[in-house]
PDB file of N, CA and C in Angstrom:
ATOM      1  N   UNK A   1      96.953  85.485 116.080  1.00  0.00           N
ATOM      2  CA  UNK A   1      97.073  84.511 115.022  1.00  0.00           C
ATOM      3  C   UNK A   1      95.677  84.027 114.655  1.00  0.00           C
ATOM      4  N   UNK A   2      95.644  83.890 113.358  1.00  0.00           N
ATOM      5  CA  UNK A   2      94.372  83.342 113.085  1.00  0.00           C
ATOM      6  C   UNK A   2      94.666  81.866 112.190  1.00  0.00           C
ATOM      7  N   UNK A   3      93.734  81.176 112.389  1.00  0.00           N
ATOM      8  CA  UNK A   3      93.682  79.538 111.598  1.00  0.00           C
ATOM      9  C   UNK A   3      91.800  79.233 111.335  1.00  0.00           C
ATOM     10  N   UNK A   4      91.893  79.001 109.784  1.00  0.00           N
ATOM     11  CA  UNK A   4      90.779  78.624 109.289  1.00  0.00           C
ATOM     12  C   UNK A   4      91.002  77.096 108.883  1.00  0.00           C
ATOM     13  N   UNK A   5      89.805  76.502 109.682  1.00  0.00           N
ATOM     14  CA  UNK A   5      89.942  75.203 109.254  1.00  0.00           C
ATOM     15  C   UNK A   5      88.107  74.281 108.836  1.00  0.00           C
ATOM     16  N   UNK A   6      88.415  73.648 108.070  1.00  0.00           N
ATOM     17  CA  UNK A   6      87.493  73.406 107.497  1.00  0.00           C
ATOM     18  C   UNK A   6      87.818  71.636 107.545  1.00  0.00           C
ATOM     19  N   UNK A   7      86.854  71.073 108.526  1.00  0.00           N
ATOM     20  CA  UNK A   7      86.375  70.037 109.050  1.00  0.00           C
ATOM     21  C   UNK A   7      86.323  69.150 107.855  1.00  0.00           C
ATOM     22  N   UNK A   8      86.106  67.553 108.014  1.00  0.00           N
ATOM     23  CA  UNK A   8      86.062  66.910 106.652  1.00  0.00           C
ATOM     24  C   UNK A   8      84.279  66.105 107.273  1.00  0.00           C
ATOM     25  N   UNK A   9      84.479  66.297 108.374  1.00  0.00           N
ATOM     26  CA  UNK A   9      83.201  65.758 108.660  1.00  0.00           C
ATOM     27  C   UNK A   9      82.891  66.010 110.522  1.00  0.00           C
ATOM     28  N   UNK A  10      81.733  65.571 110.639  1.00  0.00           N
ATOM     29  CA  UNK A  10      81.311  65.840 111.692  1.00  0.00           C
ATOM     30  C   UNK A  10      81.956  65.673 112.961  1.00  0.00           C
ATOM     31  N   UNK A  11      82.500  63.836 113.223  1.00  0.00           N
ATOM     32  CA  UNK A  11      83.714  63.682 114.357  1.00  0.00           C
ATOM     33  C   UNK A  11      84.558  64.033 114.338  1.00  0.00           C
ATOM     34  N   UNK A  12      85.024  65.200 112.678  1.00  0.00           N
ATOM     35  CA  UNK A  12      86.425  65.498 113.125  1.00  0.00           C
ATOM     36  C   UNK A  12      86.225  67.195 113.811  1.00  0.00           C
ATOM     37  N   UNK A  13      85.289  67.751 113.500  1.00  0.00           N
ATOM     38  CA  UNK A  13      84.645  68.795 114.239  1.00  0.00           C
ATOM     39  C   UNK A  13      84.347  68.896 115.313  1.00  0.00           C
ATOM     40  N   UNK A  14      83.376  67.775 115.964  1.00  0.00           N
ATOM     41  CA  UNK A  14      83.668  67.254 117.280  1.00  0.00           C
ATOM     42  C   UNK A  14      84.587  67.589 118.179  1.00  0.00           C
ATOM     43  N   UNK A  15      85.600  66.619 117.346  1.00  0.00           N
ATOM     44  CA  UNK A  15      87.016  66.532 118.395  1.00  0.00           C
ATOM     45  C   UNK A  15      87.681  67.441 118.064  1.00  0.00           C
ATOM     46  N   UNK A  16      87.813  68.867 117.590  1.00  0.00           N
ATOM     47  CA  UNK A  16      88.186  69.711 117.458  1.00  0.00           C
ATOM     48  C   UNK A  16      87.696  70.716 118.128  1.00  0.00           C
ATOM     49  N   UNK A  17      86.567  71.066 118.737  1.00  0.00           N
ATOM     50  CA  UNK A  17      86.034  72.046 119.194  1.00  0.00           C
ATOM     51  C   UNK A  17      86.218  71.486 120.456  1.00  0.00           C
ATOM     52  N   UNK A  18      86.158  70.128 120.968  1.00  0.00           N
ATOM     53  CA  UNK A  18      86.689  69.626 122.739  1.00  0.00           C
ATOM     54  C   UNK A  18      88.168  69.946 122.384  1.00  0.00           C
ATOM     55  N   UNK A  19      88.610  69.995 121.730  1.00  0.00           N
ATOM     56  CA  UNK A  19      90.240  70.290 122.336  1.00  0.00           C
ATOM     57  C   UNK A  19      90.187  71.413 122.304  1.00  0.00           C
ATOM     58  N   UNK A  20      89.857  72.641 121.345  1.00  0.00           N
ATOM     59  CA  UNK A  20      90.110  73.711 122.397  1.00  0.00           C
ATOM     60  C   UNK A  20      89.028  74.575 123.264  1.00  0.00           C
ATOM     61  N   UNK A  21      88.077  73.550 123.071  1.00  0.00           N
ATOM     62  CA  UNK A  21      87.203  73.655 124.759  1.00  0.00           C
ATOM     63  C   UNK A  21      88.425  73.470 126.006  1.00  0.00           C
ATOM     64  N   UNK A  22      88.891  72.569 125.840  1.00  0.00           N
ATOM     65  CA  UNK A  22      89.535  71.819 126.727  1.00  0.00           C
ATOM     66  C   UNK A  22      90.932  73.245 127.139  1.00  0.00           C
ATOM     67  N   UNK A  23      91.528  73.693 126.283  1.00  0.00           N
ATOM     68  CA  UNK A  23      92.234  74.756 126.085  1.00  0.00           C
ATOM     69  C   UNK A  23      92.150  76.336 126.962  1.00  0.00           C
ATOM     70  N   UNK A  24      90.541  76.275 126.591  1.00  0.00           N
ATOM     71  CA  UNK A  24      89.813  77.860 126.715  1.00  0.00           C
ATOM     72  C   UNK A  24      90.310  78.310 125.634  1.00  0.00           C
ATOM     73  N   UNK A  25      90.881  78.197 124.551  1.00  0.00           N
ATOM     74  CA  UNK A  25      90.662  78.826 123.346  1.00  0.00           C
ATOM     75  C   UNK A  25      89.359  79.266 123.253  1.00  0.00           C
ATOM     76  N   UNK A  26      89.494  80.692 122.528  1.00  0.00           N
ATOM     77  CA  UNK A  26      88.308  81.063 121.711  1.00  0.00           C
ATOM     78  C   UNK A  26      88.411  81.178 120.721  1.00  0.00           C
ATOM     79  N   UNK A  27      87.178  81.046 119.797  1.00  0.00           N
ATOM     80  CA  UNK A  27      86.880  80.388 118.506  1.00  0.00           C
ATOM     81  C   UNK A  27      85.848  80.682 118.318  1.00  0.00           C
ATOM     82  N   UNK A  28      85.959  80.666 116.885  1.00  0.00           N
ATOM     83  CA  UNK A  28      84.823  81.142 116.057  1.00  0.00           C
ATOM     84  C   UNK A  28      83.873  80.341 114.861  1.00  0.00           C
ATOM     85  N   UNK A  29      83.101  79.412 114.832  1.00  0.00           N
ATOM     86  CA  UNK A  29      82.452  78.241 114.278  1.00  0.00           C
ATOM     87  C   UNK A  29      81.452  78.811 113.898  1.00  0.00           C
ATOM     88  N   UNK A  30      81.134  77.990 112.943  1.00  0.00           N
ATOM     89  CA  UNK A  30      80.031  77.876 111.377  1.00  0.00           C
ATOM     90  C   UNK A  30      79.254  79.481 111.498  1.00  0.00           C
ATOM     91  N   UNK A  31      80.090  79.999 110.324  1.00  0.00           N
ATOM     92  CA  UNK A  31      80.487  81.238 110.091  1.00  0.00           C
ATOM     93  C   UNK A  31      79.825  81.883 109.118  1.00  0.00           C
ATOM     94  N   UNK A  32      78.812  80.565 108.466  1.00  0.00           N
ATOM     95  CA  UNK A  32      78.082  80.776 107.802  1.00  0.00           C
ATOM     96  C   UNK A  32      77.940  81.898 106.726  1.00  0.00           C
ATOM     97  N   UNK A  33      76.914  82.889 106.821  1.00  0.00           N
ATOM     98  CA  UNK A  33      77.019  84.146 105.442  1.00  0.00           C
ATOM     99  C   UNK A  33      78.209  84.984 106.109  1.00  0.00           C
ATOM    100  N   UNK A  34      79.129  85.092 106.724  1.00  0.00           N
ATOM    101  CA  UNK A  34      80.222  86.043 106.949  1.00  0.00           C
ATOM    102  C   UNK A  34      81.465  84.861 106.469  1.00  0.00           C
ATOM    103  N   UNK A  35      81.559  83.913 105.919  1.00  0.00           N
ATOM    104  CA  UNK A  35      82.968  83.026 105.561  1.00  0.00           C
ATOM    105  C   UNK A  35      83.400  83.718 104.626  1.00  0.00           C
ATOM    106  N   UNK A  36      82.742  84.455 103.283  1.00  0.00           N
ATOM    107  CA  UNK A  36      83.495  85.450 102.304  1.00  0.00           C
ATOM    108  C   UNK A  36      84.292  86.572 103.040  1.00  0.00           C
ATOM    109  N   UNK A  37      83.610  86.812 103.748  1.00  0.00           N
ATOM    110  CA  UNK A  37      84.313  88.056 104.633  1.00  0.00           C
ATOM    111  C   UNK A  37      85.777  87.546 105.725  1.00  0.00           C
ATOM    112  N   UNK A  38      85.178  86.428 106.248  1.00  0.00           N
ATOM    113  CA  UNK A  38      86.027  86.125 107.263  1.00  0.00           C
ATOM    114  C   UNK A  38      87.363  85.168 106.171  1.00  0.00           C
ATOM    115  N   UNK A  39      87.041  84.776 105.032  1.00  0.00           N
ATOM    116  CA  UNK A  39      88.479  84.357 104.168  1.00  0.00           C
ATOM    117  C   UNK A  39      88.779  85.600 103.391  1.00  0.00           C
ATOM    118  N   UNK A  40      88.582  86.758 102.907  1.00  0.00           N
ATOM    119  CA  UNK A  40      89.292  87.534 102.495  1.00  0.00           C
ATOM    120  C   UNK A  40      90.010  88.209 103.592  1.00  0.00           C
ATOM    121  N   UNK A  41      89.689  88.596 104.879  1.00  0.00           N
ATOM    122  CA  UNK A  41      90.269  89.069 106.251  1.00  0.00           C
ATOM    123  C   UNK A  41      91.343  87.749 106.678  1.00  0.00           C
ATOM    124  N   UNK A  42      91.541  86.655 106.282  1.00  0.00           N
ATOM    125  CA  UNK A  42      92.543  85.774 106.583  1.00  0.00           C
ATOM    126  C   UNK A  42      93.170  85.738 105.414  1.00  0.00           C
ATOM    127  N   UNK A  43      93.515  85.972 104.131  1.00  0.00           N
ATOM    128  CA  UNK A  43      94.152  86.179 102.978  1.00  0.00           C
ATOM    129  C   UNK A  43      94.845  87.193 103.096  1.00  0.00           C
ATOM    130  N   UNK A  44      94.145  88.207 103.926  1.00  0.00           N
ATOM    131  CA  UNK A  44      94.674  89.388 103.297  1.00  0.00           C
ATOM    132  C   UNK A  44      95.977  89.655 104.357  1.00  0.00           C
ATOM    133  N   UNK A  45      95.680  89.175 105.797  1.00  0.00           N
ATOM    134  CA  UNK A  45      96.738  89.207 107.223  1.00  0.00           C
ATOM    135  C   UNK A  45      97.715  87.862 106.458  1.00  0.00           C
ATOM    136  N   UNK A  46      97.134  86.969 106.032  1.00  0.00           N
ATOM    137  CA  UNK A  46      98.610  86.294 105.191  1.00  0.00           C
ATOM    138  C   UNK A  46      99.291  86.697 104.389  1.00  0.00           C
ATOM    139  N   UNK A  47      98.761  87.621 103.514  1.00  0.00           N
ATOM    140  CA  UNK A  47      99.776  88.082 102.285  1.00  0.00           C
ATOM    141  C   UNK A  47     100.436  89.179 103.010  1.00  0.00           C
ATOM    142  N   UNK A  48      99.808  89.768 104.262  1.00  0.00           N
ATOM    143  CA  UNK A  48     100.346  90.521 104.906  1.00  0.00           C
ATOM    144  C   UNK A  48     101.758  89.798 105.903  1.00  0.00           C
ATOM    145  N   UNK A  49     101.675  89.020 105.893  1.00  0.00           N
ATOM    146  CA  UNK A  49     102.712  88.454 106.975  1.00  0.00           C
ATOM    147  C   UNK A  49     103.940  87.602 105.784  1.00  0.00           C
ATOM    148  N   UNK A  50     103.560  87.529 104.099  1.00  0.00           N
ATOM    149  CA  UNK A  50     104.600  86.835 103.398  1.00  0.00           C
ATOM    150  C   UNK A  50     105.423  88.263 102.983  1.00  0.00           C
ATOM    151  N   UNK A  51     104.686  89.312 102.604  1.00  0.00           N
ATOM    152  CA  UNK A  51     105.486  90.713 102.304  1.00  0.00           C
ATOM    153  C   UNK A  51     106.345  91.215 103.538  1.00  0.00           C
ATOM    154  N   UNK A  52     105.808  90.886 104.704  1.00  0.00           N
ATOM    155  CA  UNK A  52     106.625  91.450 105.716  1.00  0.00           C
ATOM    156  C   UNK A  52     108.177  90.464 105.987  1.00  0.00           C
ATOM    157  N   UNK A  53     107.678  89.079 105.869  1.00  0.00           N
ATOM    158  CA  UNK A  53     108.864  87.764 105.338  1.00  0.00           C
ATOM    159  C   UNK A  53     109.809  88.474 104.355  1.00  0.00           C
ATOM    160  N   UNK A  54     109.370  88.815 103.260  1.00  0.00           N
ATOM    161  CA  UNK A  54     110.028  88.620 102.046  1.00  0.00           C
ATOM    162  C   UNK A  54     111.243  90.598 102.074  1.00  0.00           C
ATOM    163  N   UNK A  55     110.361  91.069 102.975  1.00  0.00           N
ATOM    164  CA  UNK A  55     110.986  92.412 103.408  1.00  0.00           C
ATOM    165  C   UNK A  55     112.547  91.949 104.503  1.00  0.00           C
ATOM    166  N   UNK A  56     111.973  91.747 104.895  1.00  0.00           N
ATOM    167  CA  UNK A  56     112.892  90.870 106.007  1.00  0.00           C
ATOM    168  C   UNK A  56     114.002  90.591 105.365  1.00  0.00           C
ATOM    169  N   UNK A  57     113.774  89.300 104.752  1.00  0.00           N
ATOM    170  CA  UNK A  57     114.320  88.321 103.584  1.00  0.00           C
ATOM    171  C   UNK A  57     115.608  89.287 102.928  1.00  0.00           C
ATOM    172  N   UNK A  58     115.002  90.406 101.625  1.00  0.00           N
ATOM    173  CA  UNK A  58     115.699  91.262 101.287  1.00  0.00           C
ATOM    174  C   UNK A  58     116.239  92.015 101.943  1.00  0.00           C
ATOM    175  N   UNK A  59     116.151  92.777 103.173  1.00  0.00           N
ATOM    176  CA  UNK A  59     116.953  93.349 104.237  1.00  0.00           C
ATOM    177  C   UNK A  59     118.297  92.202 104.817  1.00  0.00           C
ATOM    178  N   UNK A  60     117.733  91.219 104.583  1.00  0.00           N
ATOM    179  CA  UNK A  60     119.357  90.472 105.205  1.00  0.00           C
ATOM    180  C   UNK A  60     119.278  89.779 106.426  1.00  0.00           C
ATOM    181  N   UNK A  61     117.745  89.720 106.698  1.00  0.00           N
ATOM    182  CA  UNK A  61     117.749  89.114 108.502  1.00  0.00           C
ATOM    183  C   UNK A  61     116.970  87.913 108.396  1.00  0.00           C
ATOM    184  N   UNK A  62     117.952  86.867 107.841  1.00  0.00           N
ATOM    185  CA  UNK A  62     117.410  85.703 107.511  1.00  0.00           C
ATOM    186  C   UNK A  62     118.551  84.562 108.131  1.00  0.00           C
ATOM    187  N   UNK A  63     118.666  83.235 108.007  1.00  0.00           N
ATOM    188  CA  UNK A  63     119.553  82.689 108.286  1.00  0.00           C
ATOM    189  C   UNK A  63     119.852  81.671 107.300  1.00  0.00           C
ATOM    190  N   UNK A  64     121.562  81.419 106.954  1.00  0.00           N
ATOM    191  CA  UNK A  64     121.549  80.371 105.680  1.00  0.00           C
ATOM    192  C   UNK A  64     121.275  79.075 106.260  1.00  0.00           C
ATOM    193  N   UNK A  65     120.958  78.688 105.398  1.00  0.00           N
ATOM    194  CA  UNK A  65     120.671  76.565 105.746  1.00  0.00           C
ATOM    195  C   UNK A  65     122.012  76.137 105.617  1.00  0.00           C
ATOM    196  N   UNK A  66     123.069  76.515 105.372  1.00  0.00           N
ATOM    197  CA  UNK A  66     124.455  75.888 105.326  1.00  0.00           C
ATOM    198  C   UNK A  66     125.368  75.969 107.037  1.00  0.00           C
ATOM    199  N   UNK A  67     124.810  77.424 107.863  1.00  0.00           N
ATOM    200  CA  UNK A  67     124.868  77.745 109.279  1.00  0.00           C
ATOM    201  C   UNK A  67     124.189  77.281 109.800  1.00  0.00           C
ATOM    202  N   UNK A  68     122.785  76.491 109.626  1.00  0.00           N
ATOM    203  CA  UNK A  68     122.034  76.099 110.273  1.00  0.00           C
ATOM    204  C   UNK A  68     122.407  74.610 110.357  1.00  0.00           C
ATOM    205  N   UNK A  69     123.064  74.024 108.996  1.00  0.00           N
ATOM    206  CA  UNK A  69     123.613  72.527 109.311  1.00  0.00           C
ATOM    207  C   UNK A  69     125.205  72.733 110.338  1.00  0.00           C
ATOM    208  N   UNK A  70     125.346  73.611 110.215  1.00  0.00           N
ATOM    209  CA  UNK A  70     126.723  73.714 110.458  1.00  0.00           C
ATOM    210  C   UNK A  70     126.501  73.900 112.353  1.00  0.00           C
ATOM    211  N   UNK A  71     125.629  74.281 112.960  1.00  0.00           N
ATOM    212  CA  UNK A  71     125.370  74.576 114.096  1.00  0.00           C
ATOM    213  C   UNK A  71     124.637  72.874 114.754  1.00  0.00           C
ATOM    214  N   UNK A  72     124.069  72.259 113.861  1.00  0.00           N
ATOM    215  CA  UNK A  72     123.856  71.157 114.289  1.00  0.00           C
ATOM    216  C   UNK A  72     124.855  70.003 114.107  1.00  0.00           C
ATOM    217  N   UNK A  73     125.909  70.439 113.658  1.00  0.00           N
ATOM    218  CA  UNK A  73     126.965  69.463 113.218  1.00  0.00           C
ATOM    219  C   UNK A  73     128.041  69.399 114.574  1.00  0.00           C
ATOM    220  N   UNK A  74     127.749  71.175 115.131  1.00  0.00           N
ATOM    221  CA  UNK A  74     128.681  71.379 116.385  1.00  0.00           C
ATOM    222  C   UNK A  74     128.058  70.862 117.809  1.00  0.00           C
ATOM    223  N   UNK A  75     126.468  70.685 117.507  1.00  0.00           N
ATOM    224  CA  UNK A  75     125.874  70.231 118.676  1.00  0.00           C
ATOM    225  C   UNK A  75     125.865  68.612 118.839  1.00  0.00           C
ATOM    226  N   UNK A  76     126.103  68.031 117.515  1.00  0.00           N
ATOM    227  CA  UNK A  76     125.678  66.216 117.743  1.00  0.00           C
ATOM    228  C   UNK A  76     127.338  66.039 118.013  1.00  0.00           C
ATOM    229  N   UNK A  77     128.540  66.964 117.403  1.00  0.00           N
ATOM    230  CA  UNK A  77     130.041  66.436 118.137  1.00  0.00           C
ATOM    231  C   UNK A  77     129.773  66.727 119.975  1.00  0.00           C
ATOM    232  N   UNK A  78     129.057  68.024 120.532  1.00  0.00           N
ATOM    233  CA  UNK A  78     129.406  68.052 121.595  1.00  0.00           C
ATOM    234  C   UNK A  78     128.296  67.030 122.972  1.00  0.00           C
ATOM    235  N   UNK A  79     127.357  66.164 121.919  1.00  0.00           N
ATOM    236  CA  UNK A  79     126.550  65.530 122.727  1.00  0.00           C
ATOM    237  C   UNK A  79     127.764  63.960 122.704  1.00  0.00           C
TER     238      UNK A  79
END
């Protein structure tokens, strides 16, 4: 999985890079002359992951929101 995030300022960068210090996440920061590269390579694995959705989707392996209320309607009678 990848996540691009773009800081609004310095403490919020900060405290973003100690949490997933804190994690052992690895990560990849100020990306400087490769960010054109590194946002068309995250555009392109997203549009890759909405076509593979929307394949899905049209194949039939989705679930309705009317079964999905209907499954929580059977769980709050049996609590």
């Amino acid at each position: 999985m990848s996540v691009l995030v773009n800081t609004q300022n310095e403490q919020e960068e900060k405290v973003l890079l100690a949490f997933l210090d804190s994690l052992r996440y690895k990560y990849q920061s100020d990306v400087g002359d490769k960010a054109e590269q590194i946002n068309k390579a995250f555009l392109d694995q997203y549009n890759k992951e909405i076509d593979q959705a929307d394949a899905e989707i049209e194949a039939g392996n989705y679930v309705n929101h009317s079964d999905v209320e209907e499954l929580f309607k059977k769980r709050r009678k049996a609590l």
